[in-house]
C-alpha atoms as a PDB file:
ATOM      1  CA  UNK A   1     -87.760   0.987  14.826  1.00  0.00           C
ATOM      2  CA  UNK A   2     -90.123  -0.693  12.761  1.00  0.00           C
ATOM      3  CA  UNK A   3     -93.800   0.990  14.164  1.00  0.00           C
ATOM      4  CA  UNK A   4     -95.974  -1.855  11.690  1.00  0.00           C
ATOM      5  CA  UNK A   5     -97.772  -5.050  13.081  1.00  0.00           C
ATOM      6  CA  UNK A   6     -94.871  -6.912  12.172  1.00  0.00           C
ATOM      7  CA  UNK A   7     -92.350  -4.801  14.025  1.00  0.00           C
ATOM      8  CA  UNK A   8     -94.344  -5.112  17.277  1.00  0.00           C
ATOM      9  CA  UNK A   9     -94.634  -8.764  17.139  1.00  0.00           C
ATOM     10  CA  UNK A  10     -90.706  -8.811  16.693  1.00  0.00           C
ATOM     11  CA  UNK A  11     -90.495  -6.573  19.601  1.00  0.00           C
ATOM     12  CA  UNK A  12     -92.858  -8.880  21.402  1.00  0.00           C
ATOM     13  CA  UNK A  13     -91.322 -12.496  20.659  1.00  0.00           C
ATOM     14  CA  UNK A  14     -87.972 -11.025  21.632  1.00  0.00           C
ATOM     15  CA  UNK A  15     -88.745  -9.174  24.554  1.00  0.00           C
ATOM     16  CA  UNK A  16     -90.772 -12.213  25.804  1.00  0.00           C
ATOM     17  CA  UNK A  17     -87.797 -14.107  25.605  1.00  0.00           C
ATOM     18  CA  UNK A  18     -85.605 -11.831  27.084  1.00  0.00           C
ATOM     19  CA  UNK A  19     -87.614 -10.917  30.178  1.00  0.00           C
ATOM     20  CA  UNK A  20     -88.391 -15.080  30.772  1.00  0.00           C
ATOM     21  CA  UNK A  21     -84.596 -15.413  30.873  1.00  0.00           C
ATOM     22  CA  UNK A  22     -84.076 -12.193  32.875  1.00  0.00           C
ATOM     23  CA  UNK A  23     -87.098 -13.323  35.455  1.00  0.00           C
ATOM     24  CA  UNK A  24     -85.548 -16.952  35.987  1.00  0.00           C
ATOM     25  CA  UNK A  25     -82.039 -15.953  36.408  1.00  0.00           C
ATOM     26  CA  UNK A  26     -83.112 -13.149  38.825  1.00  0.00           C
ATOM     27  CA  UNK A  27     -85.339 -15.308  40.942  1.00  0.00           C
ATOM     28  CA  UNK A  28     -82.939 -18.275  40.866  1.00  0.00           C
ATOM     29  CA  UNK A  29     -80.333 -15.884  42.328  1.00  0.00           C
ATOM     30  CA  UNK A  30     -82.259 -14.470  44.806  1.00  0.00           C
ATOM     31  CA  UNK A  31     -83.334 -17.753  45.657  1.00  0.00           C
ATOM     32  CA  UNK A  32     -87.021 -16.735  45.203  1.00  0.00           C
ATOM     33  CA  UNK A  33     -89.354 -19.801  45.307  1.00  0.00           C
ATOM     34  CA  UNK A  34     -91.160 -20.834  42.291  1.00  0.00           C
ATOM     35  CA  UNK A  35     -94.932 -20.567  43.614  1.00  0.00           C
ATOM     36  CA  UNK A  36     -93.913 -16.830  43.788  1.00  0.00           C
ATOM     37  CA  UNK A  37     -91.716 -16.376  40.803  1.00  0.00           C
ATOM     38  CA  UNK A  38     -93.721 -18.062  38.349  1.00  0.00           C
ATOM     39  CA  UNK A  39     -96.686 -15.535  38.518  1.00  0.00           C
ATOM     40  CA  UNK A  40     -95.046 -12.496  39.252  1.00  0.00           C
ATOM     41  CA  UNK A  41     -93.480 -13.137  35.698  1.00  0.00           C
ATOM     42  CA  UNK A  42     -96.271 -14.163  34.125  1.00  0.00           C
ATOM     43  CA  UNK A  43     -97.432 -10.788  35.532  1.00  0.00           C
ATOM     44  CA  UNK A  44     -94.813  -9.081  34.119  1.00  0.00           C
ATOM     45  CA  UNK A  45     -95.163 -10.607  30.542  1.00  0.00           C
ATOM     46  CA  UNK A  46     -98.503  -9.812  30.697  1.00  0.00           C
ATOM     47  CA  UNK A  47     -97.917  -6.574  30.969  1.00  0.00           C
ATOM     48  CA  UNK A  48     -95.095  -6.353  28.507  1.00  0.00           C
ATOM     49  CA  UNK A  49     -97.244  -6.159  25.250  1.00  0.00           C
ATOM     50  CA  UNK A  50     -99.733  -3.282  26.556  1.00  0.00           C
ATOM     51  CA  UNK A  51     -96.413  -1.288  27.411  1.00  0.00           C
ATOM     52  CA  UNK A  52     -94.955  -2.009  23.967  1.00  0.00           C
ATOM     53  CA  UNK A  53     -98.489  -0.600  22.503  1.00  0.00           C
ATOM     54  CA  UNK A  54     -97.773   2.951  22.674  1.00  0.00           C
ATOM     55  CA  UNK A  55     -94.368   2.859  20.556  1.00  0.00           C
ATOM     56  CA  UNK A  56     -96.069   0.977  17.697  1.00  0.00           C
ATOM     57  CA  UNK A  57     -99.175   3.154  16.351  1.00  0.00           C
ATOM     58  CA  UNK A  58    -100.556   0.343  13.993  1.00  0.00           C
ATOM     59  CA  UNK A  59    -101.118  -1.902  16.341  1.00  0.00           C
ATOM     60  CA  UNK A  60    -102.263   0.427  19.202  1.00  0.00           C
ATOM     61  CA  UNK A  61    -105.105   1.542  16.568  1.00  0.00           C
ATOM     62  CA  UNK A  62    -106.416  -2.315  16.545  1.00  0.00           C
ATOM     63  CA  UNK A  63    -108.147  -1.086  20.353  1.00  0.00           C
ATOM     64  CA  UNK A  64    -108.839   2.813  19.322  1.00  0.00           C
ATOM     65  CA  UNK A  65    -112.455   2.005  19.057  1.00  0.00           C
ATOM     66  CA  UNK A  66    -113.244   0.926  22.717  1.00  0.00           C
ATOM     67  CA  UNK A  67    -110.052   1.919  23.986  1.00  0.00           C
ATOM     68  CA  UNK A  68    -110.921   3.239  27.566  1.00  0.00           C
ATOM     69  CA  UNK A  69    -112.757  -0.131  28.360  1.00  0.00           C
ATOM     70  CA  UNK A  70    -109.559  -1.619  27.231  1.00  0.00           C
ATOM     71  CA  UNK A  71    -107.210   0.468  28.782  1.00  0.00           C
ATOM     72  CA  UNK A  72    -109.304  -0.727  32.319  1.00  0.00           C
ATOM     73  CA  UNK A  73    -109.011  -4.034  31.515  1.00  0.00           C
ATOM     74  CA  UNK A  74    -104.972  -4.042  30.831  1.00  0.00           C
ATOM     75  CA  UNK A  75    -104.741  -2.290  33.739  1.00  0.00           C
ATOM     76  CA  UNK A  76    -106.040  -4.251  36.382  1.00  0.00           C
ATOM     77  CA  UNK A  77    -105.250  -7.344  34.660  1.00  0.00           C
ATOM     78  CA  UNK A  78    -101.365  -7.901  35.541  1.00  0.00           C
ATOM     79  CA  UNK A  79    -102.507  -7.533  38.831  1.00  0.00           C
ATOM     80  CA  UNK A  80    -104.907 -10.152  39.078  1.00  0.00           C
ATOM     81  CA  UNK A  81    -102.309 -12.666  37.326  1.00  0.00           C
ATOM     82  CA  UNK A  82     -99.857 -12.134  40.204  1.00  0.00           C
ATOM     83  CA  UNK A  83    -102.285 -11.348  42.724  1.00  0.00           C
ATOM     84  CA  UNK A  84    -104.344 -14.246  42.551  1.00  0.00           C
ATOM     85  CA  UNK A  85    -101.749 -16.951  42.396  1.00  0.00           C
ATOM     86  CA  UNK A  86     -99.312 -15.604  45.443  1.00  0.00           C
ATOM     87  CA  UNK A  87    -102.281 -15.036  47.754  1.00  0.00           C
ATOM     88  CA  UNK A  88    -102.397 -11.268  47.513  1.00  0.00           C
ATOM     89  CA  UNK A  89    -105.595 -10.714  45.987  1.00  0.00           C
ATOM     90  CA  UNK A  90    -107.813  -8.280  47.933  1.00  0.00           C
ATOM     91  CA  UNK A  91    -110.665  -7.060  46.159  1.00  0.00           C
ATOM     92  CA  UNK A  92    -110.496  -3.099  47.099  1.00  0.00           C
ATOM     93  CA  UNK A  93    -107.306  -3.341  46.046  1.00  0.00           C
ATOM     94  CA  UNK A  94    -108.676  -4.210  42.204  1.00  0.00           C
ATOM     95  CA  UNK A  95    -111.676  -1.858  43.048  1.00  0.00           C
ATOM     96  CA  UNK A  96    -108.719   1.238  43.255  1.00  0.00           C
ATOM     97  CA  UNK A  97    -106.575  -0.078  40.060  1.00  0.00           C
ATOM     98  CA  UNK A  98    -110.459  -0.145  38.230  1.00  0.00           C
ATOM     99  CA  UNK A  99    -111.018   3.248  39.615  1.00  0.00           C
ATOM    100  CA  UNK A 100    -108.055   5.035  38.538  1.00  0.00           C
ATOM    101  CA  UNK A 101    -107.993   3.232  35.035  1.00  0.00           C
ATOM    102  CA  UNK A 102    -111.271   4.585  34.343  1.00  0.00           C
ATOM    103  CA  UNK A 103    -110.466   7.795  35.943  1.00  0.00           C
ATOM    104  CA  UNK A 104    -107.536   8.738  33.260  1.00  0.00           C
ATOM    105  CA  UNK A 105    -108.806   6.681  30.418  1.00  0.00           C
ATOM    106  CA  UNK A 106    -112.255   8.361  30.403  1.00  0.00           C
ATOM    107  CA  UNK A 107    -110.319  12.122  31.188  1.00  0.00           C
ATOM    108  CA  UNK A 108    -110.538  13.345  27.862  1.00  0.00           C
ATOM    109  CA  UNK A 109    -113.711  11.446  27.290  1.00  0.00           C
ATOM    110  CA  UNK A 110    -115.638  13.320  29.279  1.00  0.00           C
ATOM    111  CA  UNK A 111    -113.552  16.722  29.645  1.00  0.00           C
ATOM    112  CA  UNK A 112    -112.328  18.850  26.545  1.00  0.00           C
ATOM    113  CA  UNK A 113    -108.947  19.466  25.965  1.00  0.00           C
ATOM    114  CA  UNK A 114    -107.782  23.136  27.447  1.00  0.00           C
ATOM    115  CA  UNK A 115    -104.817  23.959  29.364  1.00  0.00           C
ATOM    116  CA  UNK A 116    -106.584  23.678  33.258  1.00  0.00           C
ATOM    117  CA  UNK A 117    -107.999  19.901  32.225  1.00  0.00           C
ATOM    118  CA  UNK A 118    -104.417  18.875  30.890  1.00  0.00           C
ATOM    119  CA  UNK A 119    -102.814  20.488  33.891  1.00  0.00           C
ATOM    120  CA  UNK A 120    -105.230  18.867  36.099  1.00  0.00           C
ATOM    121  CA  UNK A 121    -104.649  15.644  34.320  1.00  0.00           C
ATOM    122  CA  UNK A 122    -101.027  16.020  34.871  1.00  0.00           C
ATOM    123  CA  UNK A 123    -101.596  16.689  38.923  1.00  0.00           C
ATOM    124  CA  UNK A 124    -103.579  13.915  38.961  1.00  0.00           C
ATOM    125  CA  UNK A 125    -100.771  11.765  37.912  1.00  0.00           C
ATOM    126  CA  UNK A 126     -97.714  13.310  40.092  1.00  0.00           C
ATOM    127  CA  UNK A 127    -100.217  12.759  42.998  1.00  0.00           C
ATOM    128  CA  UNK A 128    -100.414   8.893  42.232  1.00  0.00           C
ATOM    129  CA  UNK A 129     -96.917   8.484  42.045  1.00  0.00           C
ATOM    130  CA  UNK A 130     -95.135  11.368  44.674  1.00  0.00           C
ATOM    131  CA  UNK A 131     -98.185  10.016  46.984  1.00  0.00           C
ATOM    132  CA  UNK A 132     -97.512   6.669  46.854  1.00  0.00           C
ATOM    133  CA  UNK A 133    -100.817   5.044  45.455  1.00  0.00           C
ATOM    134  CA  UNK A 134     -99.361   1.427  44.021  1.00  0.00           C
ATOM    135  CA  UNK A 135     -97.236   0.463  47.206  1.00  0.00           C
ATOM    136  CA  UNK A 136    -100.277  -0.852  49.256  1.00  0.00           C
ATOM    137  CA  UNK A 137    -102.267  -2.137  46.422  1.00  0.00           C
ATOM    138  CA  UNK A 138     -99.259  -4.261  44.712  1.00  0.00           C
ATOM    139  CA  UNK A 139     -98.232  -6.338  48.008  1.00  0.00           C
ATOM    140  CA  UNK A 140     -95.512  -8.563  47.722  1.00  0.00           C
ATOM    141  CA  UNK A 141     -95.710 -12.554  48.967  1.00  0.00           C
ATOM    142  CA  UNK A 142     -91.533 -12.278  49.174  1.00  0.00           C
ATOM    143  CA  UNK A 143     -89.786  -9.660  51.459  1.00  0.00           C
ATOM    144  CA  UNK A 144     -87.837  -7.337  49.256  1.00  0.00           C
ATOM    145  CA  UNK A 145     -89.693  -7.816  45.815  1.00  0.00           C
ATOM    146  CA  UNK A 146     -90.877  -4.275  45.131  1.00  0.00           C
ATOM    147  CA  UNK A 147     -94.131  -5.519  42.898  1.00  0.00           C
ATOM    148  CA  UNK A 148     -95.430  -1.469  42.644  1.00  0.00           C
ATOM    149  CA  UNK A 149     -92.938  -1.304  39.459  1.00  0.00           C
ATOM    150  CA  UNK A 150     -95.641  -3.567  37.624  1.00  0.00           C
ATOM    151  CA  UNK A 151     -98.022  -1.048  38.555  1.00  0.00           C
ATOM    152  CA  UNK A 152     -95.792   1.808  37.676  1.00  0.00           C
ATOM    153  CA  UNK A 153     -95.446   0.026  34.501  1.00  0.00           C
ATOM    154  CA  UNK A 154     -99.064   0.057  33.301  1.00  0.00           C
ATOM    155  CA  UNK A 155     -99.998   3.591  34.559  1.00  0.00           C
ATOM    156  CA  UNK A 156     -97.195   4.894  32.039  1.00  0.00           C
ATOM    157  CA  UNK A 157     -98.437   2.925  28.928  1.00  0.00           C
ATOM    158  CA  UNK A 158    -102.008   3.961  30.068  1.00  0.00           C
ATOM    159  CA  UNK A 159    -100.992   7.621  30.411  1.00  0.00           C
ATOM    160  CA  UNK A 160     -99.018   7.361  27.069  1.00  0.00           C
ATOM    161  CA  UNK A 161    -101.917   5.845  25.624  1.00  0.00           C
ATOM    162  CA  UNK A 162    -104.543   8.308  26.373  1.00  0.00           C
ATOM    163  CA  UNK A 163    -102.166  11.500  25.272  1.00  0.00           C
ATOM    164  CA  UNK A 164    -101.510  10.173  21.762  1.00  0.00           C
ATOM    165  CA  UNK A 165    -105.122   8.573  20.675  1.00  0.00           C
ATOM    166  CA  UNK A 166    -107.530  10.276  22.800  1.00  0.00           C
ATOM    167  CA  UNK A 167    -105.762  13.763  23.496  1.00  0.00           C
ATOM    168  CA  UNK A 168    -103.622  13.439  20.150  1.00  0.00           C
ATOM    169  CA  UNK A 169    -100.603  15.107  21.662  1.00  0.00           C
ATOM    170  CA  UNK A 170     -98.726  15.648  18.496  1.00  0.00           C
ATOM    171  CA  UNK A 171     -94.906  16.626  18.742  1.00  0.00           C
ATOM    172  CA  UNK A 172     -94.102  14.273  21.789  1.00  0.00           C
ATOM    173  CA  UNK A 173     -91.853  11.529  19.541  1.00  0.00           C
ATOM    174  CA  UNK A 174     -92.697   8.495  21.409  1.00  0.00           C
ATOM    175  CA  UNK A 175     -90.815   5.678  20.929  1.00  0.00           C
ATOM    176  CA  UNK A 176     -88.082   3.090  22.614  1.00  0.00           C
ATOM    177  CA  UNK A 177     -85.381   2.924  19.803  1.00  0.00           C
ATOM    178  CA  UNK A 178     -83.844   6.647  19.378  1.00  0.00           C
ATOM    179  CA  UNK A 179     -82.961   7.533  15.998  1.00  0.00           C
ATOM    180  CA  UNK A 180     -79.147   8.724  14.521  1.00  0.00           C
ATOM    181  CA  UNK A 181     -79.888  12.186  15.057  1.00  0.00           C
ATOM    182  CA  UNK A 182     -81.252  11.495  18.752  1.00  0.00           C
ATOM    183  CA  UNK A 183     -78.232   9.917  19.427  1.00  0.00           C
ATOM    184  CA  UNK A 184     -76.251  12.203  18.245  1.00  0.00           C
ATOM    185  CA  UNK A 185     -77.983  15.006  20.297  1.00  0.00           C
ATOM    186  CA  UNK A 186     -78.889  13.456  23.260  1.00  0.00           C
ATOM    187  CA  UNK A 187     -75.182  12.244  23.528  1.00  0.00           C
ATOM    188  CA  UNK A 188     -73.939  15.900  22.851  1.00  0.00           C
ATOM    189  CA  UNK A 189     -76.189  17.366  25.960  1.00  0.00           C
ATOM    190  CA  UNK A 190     -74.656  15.023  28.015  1.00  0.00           C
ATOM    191  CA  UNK A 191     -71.106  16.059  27.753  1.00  0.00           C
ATOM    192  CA  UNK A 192     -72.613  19.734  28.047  1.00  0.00           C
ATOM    193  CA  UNK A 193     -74.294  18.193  31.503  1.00  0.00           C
ATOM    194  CA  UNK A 194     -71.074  17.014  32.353  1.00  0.00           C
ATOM    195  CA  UNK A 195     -69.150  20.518  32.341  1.00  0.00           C
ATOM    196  CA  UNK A 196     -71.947  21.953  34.835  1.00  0.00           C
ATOM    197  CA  UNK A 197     -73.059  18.907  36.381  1.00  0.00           C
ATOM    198  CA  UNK A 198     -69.929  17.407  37.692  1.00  0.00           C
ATOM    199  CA  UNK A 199     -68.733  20.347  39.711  1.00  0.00           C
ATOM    200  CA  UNK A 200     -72.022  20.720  41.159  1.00  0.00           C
ATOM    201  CA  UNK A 201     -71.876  17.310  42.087  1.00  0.00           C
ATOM    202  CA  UNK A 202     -68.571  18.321  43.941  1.00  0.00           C
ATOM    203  CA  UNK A 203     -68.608  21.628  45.219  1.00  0.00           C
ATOM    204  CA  UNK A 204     -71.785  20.831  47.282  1.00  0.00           C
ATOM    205  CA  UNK A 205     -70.831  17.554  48.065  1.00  0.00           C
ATOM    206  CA  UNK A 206     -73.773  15.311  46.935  1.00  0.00           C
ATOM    207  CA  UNK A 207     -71.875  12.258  45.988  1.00  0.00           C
ATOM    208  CA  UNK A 208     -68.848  10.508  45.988  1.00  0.00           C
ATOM    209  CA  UNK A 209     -66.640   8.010  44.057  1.00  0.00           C
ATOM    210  CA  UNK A 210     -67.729   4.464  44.920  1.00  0.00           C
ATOM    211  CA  UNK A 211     -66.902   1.197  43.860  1.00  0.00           C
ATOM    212  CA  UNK A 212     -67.565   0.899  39.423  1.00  0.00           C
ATOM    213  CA  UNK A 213     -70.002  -1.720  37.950  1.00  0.00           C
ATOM    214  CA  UNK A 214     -69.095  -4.303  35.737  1.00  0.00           C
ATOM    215  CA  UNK A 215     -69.318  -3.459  32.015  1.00  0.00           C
ATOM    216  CA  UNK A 216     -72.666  -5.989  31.718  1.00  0.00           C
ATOM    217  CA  UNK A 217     -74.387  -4.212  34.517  1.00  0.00           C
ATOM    218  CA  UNK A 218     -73.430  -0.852  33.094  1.00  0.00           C
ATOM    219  CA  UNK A 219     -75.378  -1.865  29.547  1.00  0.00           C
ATOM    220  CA  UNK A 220     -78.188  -3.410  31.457  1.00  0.00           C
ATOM    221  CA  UNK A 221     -78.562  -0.629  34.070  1.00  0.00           C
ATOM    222  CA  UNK A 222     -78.775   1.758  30.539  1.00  0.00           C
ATOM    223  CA  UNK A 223     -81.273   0.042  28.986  1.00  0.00           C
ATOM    224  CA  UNK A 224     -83.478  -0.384  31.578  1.00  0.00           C
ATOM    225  CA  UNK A 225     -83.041   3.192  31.910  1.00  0.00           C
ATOM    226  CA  UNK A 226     -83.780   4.204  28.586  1.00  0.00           C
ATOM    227  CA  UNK A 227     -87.285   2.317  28.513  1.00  0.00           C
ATOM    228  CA  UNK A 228     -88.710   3.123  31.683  1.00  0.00           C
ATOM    229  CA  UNK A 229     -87.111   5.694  33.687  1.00  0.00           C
ATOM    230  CA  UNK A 230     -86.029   7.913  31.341  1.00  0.00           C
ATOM    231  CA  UNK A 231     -88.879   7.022  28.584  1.00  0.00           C
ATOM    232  CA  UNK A 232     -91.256   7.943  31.714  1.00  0.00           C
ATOM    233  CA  UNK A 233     -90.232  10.950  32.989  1.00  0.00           C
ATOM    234  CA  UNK A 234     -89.079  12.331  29.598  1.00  0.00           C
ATOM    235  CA  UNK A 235     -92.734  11.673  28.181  1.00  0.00           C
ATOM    236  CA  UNK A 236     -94.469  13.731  31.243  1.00  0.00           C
ATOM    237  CA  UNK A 237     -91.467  16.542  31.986  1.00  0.00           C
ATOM    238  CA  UNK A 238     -90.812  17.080  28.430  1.00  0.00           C
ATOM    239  CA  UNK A 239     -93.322  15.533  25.616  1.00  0.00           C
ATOM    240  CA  UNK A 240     -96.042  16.976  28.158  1.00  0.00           C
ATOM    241  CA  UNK A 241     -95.418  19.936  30.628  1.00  0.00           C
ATOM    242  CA  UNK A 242     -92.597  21.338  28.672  1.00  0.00           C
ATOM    243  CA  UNK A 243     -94.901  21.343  25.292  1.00  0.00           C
ATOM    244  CA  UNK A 244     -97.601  22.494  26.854  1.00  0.00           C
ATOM    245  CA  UNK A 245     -96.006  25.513  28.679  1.00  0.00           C
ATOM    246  CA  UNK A 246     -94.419  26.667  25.508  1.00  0.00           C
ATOM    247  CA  UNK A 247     -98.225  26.968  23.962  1.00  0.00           C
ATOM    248  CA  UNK A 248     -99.226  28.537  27.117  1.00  0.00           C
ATOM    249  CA  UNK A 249     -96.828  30.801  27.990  1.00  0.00           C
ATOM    250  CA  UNK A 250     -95.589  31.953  24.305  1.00  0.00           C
ATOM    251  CA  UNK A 251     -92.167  31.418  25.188  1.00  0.00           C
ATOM    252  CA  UNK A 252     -89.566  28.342  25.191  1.00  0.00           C
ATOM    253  CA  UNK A 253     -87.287  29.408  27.272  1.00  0.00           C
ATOM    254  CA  UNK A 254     -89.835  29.788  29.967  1.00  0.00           C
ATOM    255  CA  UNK A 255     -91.244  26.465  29.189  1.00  0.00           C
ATOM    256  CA  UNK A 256     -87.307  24.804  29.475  1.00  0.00           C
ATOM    257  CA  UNK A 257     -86.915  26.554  32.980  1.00  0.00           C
ATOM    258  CA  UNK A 258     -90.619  25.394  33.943  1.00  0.00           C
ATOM    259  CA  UNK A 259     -90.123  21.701  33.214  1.00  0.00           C
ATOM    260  CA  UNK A 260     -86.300  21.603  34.534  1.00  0.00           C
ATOM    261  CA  UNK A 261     -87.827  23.199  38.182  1.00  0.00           C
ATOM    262  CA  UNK A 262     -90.440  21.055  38.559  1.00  0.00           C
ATOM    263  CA  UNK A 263     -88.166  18.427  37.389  1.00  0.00           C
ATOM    264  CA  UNK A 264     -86.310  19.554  40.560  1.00  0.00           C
ATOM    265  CA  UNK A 265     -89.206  19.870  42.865  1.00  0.00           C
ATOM    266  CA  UNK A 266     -89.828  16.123  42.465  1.00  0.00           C
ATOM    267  CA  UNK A 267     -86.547  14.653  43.588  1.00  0.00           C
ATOM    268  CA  UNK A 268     -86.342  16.676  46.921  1.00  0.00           C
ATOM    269  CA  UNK A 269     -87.474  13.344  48.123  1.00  0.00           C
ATOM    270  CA  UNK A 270     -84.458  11.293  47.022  1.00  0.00           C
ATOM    271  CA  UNK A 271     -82.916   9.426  50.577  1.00  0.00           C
ATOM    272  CA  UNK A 272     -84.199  12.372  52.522  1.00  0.00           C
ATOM    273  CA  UNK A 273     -86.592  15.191  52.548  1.00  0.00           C
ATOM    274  CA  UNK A 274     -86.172  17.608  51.646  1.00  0.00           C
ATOM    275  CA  UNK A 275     -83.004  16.866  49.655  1.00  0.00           C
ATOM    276  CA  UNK A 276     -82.234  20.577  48.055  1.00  0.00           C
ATOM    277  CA  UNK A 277     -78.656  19.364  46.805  1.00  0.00           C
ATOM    278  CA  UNK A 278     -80.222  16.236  44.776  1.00  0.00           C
ATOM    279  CA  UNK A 279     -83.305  18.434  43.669  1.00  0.00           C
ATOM    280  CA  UNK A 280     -80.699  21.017  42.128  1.00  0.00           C
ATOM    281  CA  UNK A 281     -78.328  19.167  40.135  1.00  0.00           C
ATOM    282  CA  UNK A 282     -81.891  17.392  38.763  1.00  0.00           C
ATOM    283  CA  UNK A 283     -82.880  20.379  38.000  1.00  0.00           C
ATOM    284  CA  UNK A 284     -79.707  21.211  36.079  1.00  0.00           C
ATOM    285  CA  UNK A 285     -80.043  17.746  34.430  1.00  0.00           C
ATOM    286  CA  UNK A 286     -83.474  18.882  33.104  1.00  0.00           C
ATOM    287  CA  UNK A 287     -81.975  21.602  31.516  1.00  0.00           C
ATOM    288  CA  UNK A 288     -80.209  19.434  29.594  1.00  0.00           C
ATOM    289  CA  UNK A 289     -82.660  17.129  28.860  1.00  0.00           C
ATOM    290  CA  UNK A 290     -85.716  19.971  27.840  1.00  0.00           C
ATOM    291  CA  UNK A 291     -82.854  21.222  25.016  1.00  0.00           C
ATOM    292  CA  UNK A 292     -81.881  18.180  23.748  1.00  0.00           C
ATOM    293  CA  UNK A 293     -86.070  17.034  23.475  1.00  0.00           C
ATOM    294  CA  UNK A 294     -86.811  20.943  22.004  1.00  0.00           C
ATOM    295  CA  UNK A 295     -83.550  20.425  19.005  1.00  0.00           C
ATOM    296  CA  UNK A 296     -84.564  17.081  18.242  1.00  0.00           C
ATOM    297  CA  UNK A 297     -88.258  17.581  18.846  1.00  0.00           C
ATOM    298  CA  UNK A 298     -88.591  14.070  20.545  1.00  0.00           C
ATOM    299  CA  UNK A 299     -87.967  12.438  23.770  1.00  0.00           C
ATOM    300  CA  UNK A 300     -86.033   9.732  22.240  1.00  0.00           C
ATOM    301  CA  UNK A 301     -83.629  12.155  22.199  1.00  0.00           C
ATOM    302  CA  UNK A 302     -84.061  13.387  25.728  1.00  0.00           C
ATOM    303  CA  UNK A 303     -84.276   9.407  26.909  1.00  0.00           C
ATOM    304  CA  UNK A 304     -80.715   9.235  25.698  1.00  0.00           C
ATOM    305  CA  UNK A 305     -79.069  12.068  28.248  1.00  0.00           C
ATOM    306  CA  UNK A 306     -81.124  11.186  30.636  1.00  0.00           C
ATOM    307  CA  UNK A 307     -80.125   7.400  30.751  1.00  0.00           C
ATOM    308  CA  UNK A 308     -76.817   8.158  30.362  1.00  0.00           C
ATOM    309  CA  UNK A 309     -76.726  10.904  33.095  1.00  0.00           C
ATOM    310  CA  UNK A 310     -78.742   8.177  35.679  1.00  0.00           C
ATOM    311  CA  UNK A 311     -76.269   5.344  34.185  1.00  0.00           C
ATOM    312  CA  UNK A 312     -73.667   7.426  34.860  1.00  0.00           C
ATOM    313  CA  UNK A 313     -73.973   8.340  38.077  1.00  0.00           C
ATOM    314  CA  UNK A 314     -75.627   4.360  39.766  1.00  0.00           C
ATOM    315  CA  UNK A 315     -72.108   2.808  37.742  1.00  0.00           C
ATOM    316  CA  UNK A 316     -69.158   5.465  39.274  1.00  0.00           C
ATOM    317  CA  UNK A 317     -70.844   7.114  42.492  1.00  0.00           C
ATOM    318  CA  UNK A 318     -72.020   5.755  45.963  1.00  0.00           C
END
């Protein structure tokens, strides 16, 4: 991918125009009303450009100099475009988005980098999302619209953000668009998932054949995949905790098995808690993913087992 100014306003013009369409078809099918759907996407392509940021260094160094006041800002700022135009505006709602903006863009502003500040950094984090924080703040006017993904969306841009210009996490290889050789290895440690994964999947009985997705919800499913899900976790579980316990520890294969069980440890909540059968075979995935991020030495590489292990299993099992 093209990193320059011009490559981001590429990326910009034609994921603008792809997420209108997206928004307007969705809404029209789920026959949400246009007082609703019009600022919830406006929301959403607000948001868009500040999540594109941390793939394209040139222009993410245009706000390096005041960056944690703008980091605030972005944050809170999708909000207050949906918020404010469905009637869900509440003002300690925007007083928690401020306060947790300023609480991780200021981290390593006031704190130095060493391995108990990023750790506690990375607690921080887990505890927004395992606990929950965006549900009550990010109120929907439409049963069924789950609006917490915009939030969701902005905390990993922000997080993104302040590793690679204020902690200058080096070795992470951020970006959406994997290269040949990511391909090449991320698809490779996902046939190597397959030959453990699938007879986990069977012998303990976690899933089951269900009815297959259409070939255009397959590709869509993936991509959306790639550039948030898997771009997410990948960046935290692999560009973050797995790095980090390799320079703490000394060794990588501790690291691997570090960020692969805590990998685990965070889907015991899938359906059911504790779910030990789902928390295993993600821990198995993880595996996979830490060695294809630690050959390639980037997530884009990681992003593309992952995504095709989660594509894989919402288009053939139930």
């Amino acid at each position: 991918m093209n990193q320059s100014l011009g490559g981001f306003r590429a990326a910009l013009l034609a994921g603008w125009a792809a997420l209108s369409a997206a928004g307007l078809l969705y809404a029209r099918s789920k026959g949400i009303p246009a007082w609703a759907a019009i600022p919830i996407l406006a929301a959403f392509l607000v948001e868009y450009p500040f999540y594109l940021l941390p793939g394209f260094p040139a222009a993410a160094r245009l706000f390096e100099q005041r960056l944690p006041l703008f980091l605030i800002v972005s944050f809170v700022a999708p909000y207050v475009v949906y918020a404010a135009n469905t009637g869900q505006f509440r003002w300690w709602a925007l007083a928690q988005l401020a306060a947790l903006a300023a609480a991780l863009s200021l981290w390593y502003v006031v704190l130095p980098p060493a391995p108990p500040v990023d750790a506690a950094f990375l607690v921080l984090v887990a505890a927004v999302v395992l606990r929950k924080y965006l549900i009550p703040i990010y109120t929907s006017p439409i049963a069924g619209l789950h609006i917490e993904s915009l939030g969701h969306l902005a905390l990993i841009r922000l997080c993104a953000m302040v590793m690679l210009f204020e902690r200058r996490v080096a070795g992470i290889g951020f970006g959406f668009l994997p290269s040949r050789q990511d391909w090449r290895i991320g698809i490779r440690h996902f046939l190597y998932f397959l030959i453990a994964g699938i007879p986990l999947v069977w012998a303990t009985g976690l899933a089951h054949f269900g009815p297959v997705m259409p070939l255009w919800k397959i590709a869509a499913t993936f991509l959306g995949v790639l550039w948030v899900l898997a771009l997410s976790e990948e960046f935290f579980f692999r560009g973050l905790l797995q790095q980090w316990l390799t320079q703490w520890t000394g060794s990588p294969t501790m690291a691997l098995a570090g960020a692969a069980i805590a990998f685990g440890s965070v889907h015991l909540g899938f359906r059911s808690f504790p779910n030990w059968k789902f928390a295993l075979a993600a821990a198995v995935a993880g595996f996979f993913y830490g060695r294809a991020y630690s050959q390639a030495k980037s997530i884009r590489a990681s992003m593309v087992t992952h995504a095709l292990v989660v594509t894989m299993w919402r288009a053939l099992f139930a």
